[in-house]
C-alpha atoms as a PDB file:
ATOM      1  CA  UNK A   1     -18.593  -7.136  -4.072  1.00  0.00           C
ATOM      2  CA  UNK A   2     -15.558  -5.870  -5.752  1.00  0.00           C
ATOM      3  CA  UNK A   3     -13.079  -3.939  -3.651  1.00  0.00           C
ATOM      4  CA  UNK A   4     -12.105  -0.168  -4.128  1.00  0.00           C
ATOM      5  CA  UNK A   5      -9.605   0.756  -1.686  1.00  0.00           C
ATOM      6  CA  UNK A   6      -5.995  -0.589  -0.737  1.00  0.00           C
ATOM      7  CA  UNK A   7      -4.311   0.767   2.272  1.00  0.00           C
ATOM      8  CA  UNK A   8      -0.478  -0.164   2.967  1.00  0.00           C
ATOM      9  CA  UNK A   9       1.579   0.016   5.960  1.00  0.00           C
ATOM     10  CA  UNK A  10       4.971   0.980   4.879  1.00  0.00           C
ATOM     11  CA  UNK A  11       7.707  -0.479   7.486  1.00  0.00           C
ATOM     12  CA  UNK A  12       8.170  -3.952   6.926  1.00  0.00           C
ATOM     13  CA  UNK A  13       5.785  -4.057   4.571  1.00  0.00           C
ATOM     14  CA  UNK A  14       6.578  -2.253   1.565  1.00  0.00           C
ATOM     15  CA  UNK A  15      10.507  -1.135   2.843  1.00  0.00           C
ATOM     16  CA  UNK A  16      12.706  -3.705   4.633  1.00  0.00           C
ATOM     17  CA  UNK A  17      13.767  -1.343   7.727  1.00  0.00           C
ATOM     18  CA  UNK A  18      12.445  -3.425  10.705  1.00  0.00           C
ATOM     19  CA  UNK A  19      15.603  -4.489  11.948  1.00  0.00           C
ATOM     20  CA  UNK A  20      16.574  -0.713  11.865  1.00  0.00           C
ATOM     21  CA  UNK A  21      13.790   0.297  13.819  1.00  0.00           C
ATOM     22  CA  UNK A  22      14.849  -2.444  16.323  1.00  0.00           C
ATOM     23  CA  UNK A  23      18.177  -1.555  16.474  1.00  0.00           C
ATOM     24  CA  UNK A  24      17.418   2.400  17.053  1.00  0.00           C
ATOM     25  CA  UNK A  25      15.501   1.108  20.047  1.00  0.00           C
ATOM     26  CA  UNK A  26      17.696  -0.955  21.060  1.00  0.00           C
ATOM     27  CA  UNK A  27      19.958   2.003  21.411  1.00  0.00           C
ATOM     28  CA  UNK A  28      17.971   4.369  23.106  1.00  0.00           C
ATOM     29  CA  UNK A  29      16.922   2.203  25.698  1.00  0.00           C
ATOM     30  CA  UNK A  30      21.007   1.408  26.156  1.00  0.00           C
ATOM     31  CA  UNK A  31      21.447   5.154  26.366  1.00  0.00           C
ATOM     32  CA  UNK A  32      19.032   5.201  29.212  1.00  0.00           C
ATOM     33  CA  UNK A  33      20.138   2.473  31.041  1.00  0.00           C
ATOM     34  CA  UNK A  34      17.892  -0.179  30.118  1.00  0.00           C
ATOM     35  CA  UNK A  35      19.847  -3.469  27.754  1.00  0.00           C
ATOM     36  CA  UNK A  36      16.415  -4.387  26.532  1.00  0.00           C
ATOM     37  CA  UNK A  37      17.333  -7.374  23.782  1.00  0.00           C
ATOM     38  CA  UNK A  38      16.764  -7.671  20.386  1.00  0.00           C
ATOM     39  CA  UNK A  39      14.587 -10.036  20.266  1.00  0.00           C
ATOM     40  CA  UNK A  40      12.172  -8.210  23.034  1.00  0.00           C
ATOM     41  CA  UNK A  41      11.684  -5.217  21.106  1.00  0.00           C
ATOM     42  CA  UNK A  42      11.542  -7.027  17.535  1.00  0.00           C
ATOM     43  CA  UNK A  43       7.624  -8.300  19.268  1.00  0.00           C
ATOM     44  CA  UNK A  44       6.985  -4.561  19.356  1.00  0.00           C
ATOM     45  CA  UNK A  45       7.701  -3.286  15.962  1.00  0.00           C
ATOM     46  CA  UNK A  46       4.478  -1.979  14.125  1.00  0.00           C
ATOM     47  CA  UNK A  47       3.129  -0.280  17.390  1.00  0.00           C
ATOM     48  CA  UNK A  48       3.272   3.453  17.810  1.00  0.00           C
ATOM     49  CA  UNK A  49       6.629   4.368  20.327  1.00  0.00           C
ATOM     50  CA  UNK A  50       3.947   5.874  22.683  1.00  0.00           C
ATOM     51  CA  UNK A  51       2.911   2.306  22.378  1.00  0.00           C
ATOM     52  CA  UNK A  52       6.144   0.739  22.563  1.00  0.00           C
ATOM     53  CA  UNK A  53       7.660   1.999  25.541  1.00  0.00           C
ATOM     54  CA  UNK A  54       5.154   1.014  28.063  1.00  0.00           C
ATOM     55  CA  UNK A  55       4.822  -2.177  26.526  1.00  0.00           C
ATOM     56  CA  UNK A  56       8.367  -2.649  27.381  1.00  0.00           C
ATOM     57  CA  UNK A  57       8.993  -0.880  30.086  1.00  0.00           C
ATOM     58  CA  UNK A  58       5.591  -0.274  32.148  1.00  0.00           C
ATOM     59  CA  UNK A  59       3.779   3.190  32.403  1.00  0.00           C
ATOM     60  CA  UNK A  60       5.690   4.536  35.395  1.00  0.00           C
ATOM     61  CA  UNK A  61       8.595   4.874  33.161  1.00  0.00           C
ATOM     62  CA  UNK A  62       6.843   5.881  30.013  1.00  0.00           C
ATOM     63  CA  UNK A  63       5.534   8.717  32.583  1.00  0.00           C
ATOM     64  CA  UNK A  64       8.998  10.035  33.489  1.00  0.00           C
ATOM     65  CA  UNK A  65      11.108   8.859  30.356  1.00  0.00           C
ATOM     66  CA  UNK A  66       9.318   8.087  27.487  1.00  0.00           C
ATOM     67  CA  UNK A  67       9.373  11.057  25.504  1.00  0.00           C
ATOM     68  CA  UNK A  68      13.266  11.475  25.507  1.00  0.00           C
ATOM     69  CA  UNK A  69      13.508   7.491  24.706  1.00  0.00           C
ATOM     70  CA  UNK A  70      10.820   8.318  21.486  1.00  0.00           C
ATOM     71  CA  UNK A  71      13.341  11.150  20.624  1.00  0.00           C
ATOM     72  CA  UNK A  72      16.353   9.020  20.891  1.00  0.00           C
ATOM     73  CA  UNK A  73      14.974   6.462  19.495  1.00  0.00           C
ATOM     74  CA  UNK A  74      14.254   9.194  16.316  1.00  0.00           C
ATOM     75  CA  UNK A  75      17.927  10.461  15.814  1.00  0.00           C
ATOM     76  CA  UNK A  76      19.403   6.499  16.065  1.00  0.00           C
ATOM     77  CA  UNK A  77      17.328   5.591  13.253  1.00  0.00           C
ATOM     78  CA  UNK A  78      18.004   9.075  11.241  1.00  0.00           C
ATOM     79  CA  UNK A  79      21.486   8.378  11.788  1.00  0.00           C
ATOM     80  CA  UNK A  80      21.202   4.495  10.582  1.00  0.00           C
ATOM     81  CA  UNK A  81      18.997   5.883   7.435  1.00  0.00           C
ATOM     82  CA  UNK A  82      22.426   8.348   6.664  1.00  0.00           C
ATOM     83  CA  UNK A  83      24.200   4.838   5.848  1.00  0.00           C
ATOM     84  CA  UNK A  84      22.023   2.369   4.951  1.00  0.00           C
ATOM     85  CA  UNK A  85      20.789   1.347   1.967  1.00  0.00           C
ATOM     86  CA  UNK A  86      17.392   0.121   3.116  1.00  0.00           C
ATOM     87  CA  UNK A  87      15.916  -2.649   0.468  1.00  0.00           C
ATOM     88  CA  UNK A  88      12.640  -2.532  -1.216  1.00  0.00           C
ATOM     89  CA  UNK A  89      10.447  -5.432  -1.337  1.00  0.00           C
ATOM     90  CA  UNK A  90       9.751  -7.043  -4.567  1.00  0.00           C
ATOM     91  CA  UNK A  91       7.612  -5.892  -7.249  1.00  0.00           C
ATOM     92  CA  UNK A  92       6.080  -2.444  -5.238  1.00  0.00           C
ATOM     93  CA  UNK A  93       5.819  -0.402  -8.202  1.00  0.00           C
ATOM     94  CA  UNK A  94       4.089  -3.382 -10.246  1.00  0.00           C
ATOM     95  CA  UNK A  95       2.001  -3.793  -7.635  1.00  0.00           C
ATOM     96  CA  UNK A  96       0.463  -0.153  -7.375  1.00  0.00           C
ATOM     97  CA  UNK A  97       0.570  -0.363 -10.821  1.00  0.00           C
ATOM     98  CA  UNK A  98      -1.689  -3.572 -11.175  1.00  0.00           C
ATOM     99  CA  UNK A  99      -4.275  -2.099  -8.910  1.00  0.00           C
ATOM    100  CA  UNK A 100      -4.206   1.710 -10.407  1.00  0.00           C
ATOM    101  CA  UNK A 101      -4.931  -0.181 -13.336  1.00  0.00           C
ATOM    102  CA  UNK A 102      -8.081  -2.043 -11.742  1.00  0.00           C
ATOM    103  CA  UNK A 103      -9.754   1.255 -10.853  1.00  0.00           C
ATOM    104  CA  UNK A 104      -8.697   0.576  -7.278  1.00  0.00           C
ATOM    105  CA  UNK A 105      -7.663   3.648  -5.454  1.00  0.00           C
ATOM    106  CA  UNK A 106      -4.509   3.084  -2.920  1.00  0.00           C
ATOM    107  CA  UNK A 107      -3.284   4.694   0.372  1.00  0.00           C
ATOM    108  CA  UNK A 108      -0.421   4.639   2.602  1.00  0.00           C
ATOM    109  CA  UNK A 109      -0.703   4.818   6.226  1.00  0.00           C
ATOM    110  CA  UNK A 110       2.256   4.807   8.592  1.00  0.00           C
ATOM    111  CA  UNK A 111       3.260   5.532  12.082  1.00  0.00           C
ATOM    112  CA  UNK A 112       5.675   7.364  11.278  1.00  0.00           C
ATOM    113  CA  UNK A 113       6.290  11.309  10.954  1.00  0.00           C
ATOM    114  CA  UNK A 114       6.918  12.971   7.476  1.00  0.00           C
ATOM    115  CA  UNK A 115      10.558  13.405   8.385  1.00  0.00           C
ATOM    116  CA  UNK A 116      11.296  10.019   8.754  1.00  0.00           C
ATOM    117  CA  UNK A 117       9.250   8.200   6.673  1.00  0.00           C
ATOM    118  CA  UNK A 118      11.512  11.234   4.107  1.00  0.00           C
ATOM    119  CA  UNK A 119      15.098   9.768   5.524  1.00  0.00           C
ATOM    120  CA  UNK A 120      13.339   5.950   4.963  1.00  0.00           C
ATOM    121  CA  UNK A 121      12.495   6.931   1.323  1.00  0.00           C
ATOM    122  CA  UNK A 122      15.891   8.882   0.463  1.00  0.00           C
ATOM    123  CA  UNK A 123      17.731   5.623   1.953  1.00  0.00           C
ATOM    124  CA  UNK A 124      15.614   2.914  -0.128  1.00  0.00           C
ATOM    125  CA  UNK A 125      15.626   5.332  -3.129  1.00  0.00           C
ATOM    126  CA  UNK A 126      12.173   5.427  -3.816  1.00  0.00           C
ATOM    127  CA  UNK A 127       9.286   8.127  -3.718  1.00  0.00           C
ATOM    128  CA  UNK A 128       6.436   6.677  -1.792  1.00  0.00           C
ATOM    129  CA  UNK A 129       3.568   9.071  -1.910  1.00  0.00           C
ATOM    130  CA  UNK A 130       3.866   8.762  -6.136  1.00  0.00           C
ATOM    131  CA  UNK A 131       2.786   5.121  -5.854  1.00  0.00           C
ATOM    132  CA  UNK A 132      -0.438   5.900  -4.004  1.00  0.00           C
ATOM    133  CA  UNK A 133      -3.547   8.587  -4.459  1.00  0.00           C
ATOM    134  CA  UNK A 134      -3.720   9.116  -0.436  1.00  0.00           C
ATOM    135  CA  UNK A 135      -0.766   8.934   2.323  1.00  0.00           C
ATOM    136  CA  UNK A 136      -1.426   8.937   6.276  1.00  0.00           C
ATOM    137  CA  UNK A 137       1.555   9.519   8.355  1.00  0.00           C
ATOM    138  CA  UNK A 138       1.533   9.771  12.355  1.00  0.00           C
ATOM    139  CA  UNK A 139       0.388  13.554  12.057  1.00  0.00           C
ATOM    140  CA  UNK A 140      -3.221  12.666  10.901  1.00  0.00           C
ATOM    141  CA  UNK A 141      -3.729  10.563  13.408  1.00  0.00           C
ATOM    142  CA  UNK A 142      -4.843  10.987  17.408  1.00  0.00           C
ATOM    143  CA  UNK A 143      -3.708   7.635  18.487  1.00  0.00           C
ATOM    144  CA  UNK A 144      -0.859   5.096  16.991  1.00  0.00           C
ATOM    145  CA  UNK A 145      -1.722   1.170  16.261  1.00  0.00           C
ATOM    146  CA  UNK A 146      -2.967  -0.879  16.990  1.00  0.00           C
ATOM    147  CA  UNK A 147      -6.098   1.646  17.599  1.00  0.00           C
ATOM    148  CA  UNK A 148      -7.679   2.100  14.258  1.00  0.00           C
ATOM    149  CA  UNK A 149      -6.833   5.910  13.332  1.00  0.00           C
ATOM    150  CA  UNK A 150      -4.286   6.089  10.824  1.00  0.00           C
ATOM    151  CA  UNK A 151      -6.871   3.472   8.796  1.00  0.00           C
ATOM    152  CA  UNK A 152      -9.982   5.256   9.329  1.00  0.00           C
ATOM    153  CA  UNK A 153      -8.274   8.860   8.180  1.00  0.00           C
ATOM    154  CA  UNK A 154      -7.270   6.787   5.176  1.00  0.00           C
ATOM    155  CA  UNK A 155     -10.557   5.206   4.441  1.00  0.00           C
ATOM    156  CA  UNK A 156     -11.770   8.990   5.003  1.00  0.00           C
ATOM    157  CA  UNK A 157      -8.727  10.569   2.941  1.00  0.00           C
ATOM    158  CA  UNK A 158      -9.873   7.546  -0.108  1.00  0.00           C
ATOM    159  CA  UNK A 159     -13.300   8.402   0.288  1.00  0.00           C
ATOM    160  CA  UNK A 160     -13.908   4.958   0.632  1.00  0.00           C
ATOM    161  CA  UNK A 161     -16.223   2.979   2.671  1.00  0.00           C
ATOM    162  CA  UNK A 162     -13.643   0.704   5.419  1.00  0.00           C
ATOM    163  CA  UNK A 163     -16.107  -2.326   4.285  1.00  0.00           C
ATOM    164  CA  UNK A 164     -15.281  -1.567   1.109  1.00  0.00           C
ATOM    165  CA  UNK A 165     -11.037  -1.493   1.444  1.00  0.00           C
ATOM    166  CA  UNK A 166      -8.441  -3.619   2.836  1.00  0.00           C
ATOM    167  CA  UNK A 167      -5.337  -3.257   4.863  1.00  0.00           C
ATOM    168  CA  UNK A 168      -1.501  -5.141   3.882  1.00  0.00           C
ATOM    169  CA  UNK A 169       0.550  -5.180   6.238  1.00  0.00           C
ATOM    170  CA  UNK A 170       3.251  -6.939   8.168  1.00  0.00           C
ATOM    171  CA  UNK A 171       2.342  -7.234  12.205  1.00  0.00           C
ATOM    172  CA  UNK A 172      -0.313  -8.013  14.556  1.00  0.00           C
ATOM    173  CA  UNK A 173      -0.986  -4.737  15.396  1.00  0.00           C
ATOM    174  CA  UNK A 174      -1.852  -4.185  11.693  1.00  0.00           C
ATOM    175  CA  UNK A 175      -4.106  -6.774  11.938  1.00  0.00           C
ATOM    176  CA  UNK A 176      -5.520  -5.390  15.155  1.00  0.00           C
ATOM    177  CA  UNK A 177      -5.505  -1.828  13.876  1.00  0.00           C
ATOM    178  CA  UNK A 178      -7.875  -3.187  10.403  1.00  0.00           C
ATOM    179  CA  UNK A 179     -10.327  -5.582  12.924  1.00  0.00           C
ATOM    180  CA  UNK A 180     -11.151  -2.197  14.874  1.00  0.00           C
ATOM    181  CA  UNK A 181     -11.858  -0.235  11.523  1.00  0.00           C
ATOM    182  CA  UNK A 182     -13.904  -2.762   9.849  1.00  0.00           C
ATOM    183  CA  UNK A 183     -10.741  -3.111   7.136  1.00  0.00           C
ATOM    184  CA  UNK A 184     -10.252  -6.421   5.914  1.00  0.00           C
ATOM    185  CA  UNK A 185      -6.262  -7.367   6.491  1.00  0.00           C
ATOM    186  CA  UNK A 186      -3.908  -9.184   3.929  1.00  0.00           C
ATOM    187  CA  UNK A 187      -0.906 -10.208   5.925  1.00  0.00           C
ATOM    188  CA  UNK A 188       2.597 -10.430   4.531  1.00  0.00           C
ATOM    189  CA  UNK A 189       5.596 -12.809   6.142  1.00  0.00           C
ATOM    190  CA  UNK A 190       8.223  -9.693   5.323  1.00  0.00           C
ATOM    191  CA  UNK A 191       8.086  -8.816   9.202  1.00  0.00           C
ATOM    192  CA  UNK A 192       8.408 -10.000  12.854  1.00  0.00           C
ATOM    193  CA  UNK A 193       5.269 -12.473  12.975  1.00  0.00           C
ATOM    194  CA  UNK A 194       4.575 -15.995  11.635  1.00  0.00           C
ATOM    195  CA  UNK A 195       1.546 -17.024   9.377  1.00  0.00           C
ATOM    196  CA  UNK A 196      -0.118 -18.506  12.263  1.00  0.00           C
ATOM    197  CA  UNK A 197       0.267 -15.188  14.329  1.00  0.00           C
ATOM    198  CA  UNK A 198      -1.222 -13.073  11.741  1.00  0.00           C
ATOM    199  CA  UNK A 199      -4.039 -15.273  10.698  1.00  0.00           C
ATOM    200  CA  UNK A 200      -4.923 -14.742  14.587  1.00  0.00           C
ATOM    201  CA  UNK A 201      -4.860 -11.497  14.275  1.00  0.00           C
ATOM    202  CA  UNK A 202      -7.479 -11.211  11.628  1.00  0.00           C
ATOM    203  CA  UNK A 203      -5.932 -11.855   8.263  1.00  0.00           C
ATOM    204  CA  UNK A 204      -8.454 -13.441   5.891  1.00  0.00           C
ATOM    205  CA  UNK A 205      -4.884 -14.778   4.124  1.00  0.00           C
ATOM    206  CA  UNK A 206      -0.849 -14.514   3.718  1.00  0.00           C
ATOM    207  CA  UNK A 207       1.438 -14.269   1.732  1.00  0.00           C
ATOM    208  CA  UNK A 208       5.359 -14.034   1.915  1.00  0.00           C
ATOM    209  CA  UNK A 209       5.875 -10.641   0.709  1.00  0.00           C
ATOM    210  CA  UNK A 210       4.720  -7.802  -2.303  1.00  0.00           C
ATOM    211  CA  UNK A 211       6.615  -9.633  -5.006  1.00  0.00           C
ATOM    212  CA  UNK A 212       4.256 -12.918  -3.737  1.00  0.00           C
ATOM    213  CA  UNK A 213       1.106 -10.895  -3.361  1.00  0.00           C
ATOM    214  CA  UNK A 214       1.879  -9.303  -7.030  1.00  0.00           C
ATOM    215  CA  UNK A 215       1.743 -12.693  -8.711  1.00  0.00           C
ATOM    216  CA  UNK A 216      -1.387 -13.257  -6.925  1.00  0.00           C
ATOM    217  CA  UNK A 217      -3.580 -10.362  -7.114  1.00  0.00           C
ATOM    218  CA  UNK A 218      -6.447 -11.554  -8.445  1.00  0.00           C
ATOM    219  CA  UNK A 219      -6.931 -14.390  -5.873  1.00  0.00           C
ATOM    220  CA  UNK A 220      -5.834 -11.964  -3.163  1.00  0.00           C
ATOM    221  CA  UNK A 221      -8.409  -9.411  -4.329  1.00  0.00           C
ATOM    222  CA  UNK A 222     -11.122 -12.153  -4.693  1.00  0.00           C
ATOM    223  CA  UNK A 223     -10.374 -13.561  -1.382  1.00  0.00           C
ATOM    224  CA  UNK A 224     -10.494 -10.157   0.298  1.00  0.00           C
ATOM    225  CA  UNK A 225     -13.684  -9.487  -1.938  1.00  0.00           C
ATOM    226  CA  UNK A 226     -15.143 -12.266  -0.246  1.00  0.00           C
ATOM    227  CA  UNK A 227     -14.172 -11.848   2.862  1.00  0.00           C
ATOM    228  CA  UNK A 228     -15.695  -7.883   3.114  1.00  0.00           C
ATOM    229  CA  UNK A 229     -19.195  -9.464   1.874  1.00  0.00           C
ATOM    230  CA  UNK A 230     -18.760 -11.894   5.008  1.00  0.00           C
ATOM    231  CA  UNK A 231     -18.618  -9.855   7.576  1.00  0.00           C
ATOM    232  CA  UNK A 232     -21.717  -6.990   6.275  1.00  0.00           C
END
């Protein structure tokens, strides 16, 4: 079977603004009270904030602060977007490029809400939702990865079958999110997890980043291929 559908998570994946995402956590917890390291939140990163915080902080608190920490957490990274320069991974536009010109529709679907995933686009200097035919932001979607929404509304969005399209992206919880729709997930070593970690999570292969998945398309897309005819 060929493929006909490419999904992308954004964060990490496409735009290097993990570490910002950290960091804005990092300082709305500290606002609150709570000196949660760097290196504990960095394991959460590609889960939904409504995700995050109880992850981190159990649900009694998400109960009674979580809201105001996913608000905080909002204006730290709007404010880190205002001076950063956030870096694009290598070879994005070749890449959509490649597969517009295989016929093979694209989508992009991120936790994030149209505002910021706007402030992440003005900082890296790039327009997004040109690249792609469909995008999914955190507004389509009822629940935030690692549950499978934002991936099913873009299977939906692509009029696409999800056993005929696959998921890249950069965390577990991408890898998670694609095993629950039926996606088939390329991992990419541009965020928090190793090779090992994402393979365990469901990734039929990885690679180091776009510019690496790029110069090997047509493997990636044959391995992927084969990988949706395995599991019908």
């Amino acid at each position: 079977m060929t493929l006909r559908g490419m999904i992308f998570d954004i964060d990490g994946t496409l735009v290097d603004t993990n570490p910002s995402h950290v960091e804005a956590w990092r300082r709305a917890f500290k606002r609150f009270g709570f000196d949660i390291p760097a290196a504990r939140i960095k394991v959460e990163i590609g889960k939904g904030g409504d995700k995050l915080v109880p992850s981190v902080l159990g649900q009694e608190l998400e109960s009674r602060l979580g809201e105001a920490l996913r608000r905080e957490q909002k204006a730290e990274f709007l404010k880190i977007t205002e001076r950063e320069h956030f870096r694009v991974f290598p070879c994005v536009l070749e890449l959509f490029q490649a597969l517009r010109d295989r016929k093979i529709r694209t989508a992009l679907a991120t936790s994030s809400d149209k505002k910021h995933l706007q402030a992440t686009m003005t900082s890296a200097a790039i327009d997004l939702p040109s690249l792609a035919d469909v995008l999914v932001t955190k507004d389509d979607a009822a629940e935030s990865k690692p549950a499978p929404d934002l991936i099913i509304v873009a299977c939906e969005k692509l009029a696409i079958s999800p056993t005929d399209c696959a998921m890249v992206g950069d965390t577990v919880y991408d890898g998670q999110a694609c095993q629950a729709a039926g996606v088939i997930f390329l991992g990419l070593l541009s965020g928090p997890n190793t090779e090992s970690e994402l393979l365990q999570a469901g990734a039929c292969a990885v690679w180091r980043d776009t510019g690496h998945l790029y110069a090997d398309l047509d493997r990636a897309l044959e391995i992927a291929s084969l990988a949706a005819a395995a599991s019908e």
